[in-house]
Protein backbone atom coordinates (compact mmCIF):
# COMPACT_ATOMS: atom_id res chain seq x y z
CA UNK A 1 39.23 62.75 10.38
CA UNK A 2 36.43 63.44 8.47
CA UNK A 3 32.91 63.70 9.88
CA UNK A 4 30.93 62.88 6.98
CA UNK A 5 28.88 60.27 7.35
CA UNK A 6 26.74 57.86 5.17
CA UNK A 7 24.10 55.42 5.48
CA UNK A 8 24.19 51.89 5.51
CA UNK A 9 22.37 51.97 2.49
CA UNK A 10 24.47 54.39 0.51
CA UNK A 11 27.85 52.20 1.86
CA UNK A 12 25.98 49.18 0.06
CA UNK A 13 25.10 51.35 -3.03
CA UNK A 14 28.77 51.79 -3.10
CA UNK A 15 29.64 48.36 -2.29
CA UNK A 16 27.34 47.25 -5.20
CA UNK A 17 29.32 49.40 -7.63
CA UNK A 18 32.39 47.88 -6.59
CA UNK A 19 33.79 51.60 -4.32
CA UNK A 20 34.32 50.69 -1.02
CA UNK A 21 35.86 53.85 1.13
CA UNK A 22 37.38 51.64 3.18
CA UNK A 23 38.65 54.49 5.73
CA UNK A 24 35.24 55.30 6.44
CA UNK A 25 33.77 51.78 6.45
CA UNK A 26 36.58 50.74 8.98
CA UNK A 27 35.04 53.62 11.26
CA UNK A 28 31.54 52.53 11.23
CA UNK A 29 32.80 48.77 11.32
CA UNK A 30 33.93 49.97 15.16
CA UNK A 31 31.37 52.78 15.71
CA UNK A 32 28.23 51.40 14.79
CA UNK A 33 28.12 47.98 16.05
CA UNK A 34 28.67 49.23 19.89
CA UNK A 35 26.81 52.48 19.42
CA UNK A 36 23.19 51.03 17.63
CA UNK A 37 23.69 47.16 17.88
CA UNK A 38 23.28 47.18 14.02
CA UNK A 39 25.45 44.57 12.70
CA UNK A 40 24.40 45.51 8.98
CA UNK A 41 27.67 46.79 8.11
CA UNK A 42 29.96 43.43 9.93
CA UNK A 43 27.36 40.66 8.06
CA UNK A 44 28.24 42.96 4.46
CA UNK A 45 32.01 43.48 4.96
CA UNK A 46 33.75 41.16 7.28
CA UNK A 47 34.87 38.20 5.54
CA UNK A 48 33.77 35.21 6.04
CA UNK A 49 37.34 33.43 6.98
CA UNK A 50 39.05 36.65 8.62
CA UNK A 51 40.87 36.41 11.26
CA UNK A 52 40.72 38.33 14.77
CA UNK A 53 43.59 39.27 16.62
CA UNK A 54 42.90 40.44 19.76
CA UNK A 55 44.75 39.08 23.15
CA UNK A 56 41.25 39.81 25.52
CA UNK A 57 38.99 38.19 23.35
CA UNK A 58 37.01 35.54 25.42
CA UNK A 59 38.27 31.58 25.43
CA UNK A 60 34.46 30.86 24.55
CA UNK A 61 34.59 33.49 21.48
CA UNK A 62 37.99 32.84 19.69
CA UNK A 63 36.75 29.84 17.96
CA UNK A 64 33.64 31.66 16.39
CA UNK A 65 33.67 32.72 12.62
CA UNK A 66 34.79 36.56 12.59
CA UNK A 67 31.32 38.15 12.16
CA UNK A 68 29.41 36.36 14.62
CA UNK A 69 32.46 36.87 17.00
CA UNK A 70 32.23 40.18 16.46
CA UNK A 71 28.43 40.13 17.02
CA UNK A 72 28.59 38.07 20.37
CA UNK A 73 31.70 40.52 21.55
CA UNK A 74 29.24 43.56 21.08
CA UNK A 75 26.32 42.18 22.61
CA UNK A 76 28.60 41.18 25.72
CA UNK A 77 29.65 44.43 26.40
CA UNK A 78 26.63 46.05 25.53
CA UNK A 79 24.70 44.12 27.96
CA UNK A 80 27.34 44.89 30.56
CA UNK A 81 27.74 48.51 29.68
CA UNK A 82 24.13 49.90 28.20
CA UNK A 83 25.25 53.00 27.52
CA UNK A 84 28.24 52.40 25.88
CA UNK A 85 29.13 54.89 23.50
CA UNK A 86 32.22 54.57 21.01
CA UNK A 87 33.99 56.84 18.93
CA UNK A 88 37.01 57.04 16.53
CA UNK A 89 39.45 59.60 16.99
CA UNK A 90 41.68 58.82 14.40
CA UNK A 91 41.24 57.10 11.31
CA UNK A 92 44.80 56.59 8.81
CA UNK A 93 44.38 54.62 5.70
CA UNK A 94 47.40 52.94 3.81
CA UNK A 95 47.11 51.18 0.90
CA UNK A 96 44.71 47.96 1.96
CA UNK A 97 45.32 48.55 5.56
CA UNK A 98 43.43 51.14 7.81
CA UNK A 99 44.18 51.87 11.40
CA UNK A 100 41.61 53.15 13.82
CA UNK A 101 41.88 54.88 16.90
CA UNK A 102 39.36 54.86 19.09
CA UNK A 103 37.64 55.45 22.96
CA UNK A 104 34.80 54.00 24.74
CA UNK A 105 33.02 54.64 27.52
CA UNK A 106 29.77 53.50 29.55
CA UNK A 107 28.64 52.83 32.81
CA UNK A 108 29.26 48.99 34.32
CA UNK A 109 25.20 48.09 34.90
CA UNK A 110 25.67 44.46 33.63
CA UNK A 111 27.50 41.18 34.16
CA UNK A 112 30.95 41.23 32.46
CA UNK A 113 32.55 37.75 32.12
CA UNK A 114 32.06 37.23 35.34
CA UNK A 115 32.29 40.44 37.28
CA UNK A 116 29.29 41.82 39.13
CA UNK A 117 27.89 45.30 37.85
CA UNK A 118 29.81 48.09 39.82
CA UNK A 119 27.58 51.03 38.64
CA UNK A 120 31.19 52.58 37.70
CA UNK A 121 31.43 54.81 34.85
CA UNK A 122 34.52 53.20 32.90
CA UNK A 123 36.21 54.66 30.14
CA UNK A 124 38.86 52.99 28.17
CA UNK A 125 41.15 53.70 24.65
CA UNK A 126 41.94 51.09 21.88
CA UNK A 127 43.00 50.69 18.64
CA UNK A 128 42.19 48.68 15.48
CA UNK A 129 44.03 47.72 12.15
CA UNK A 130 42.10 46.59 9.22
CA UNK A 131 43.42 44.69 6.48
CA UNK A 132 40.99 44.81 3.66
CA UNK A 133 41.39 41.92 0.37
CA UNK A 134 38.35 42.29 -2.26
CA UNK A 135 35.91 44.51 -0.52
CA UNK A 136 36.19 43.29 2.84
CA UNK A 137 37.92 43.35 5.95
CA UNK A 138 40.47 40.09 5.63
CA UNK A 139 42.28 40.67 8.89
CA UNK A 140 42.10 42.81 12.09
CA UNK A 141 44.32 43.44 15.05
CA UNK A 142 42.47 44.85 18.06
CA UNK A 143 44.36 46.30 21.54
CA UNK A 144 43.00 47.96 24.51
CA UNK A 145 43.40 49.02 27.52
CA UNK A 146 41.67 46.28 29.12
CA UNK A 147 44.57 46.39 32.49
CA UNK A 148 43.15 50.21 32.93
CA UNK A 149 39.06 48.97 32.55
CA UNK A 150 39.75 46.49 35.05
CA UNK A 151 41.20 48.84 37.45
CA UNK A 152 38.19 51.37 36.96
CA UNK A 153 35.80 48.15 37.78
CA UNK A 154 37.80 46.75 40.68
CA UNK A 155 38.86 43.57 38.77
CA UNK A 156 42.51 44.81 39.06
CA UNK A 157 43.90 46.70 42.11
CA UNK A 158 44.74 50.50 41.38
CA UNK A 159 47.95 51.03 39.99
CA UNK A 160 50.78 51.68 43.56
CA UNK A 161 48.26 49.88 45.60
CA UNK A 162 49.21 47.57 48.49
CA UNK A 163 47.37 45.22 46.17
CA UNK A 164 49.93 45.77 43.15
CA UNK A 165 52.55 45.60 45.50
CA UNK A 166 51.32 41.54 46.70
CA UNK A 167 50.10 40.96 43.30
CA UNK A 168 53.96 42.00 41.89
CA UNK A 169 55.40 39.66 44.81
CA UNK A 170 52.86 36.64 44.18
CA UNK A 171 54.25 37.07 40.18
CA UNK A 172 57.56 37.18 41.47
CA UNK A 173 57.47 33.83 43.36
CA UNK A 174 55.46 32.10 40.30
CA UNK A 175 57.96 33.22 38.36
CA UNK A 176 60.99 31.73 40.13
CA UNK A 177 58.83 27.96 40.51
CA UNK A 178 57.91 28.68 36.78
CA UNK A 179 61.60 29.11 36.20
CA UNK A 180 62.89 26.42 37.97
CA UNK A 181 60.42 24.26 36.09
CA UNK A 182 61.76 25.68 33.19
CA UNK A 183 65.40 24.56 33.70
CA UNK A 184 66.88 26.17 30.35
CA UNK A 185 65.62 29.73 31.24
């Protein structure tokens, strides 16, 4: 990956002149949001009508309009984690599409959705595709380890735990009144 870098306002010189790098815009598009709380670079190239893929995305947020989404996502985990700090590992660029691999970590100081602050320093990987139409970023597809954050914070028991073990069981006998429900399965 390359670790040049340029400012917002050169990346909207080049925007104006109709040369997007869209490799290295996709890398500040997940950097720089977390990292500063500058949301310069979502209002300029997130589309207005793109859509968000992502599986742990709040109920409250999936309804919101892809830039403000990704503004009130930020700010949620920024307030829970002040220190979060977020950097790309990989970045791989195909055509219109750009992948992004990524880790973040930050200490739990804050309210998150409902758990209490733990004071635990949490880590966590992820990945993001980009697919860019005229400019800007048309369509994105976000996983993380969100399982292996929960289990740092407590939210989720650690993994061989007599806690798995009940939780497995508990899924187990949903499953079968689920399934008997469900006649045709």
């Amino acid at each position: 990956m390359s670790t040049d870098v340029s400012s917002s306002s050169e990346a909207s010189a080049q925007a104006a002149a109709g040369v997007v790098d869209i490799a290295d815009v996709s890398r500040r598009l997940v950097e720089e949001p977390f990292n500063t709380g500058s949301f310069e670079l979502p209002d300029q190239f997130i589309a207005a009508d793109c859509v968000i893929h992502d599986s742990a995305m709040p109920a409250e947020l999936r309804n919101m309009r892809a830039a403000e989404q990704i503004k009130r996502t930020t700010a949620m985990y920024r307030a829970a984690f002040p220190d979060v700090r977020v950097t790309v590992d990989d970045v791989i660029a195909a055509g219109d599409r750009v992948a992004v691999r990524w880790h973040g970590e930050g200490t739990h100081r804050g309210d998150s959705m409902g758990l209490a602050p733990t004071g635990v320093r949490g880590s966590v990987t992820g990945m993001d595709i980009f697919l860019w139409k005229d400019g800007k970023v048309a369509e994105n597809w976000s996983e993380w380890d969100n399982l292996g954050l929960a289990r740092q914070l407590g939210a989720a028991p650690p993994e061989g735990s007599f806690g798995e073990k009940l939780g497995m069981r508990m899924q187990r006998l949903m499953a079968r009144r689920m399934r008997k429900k469900n006649q045709g399965f």
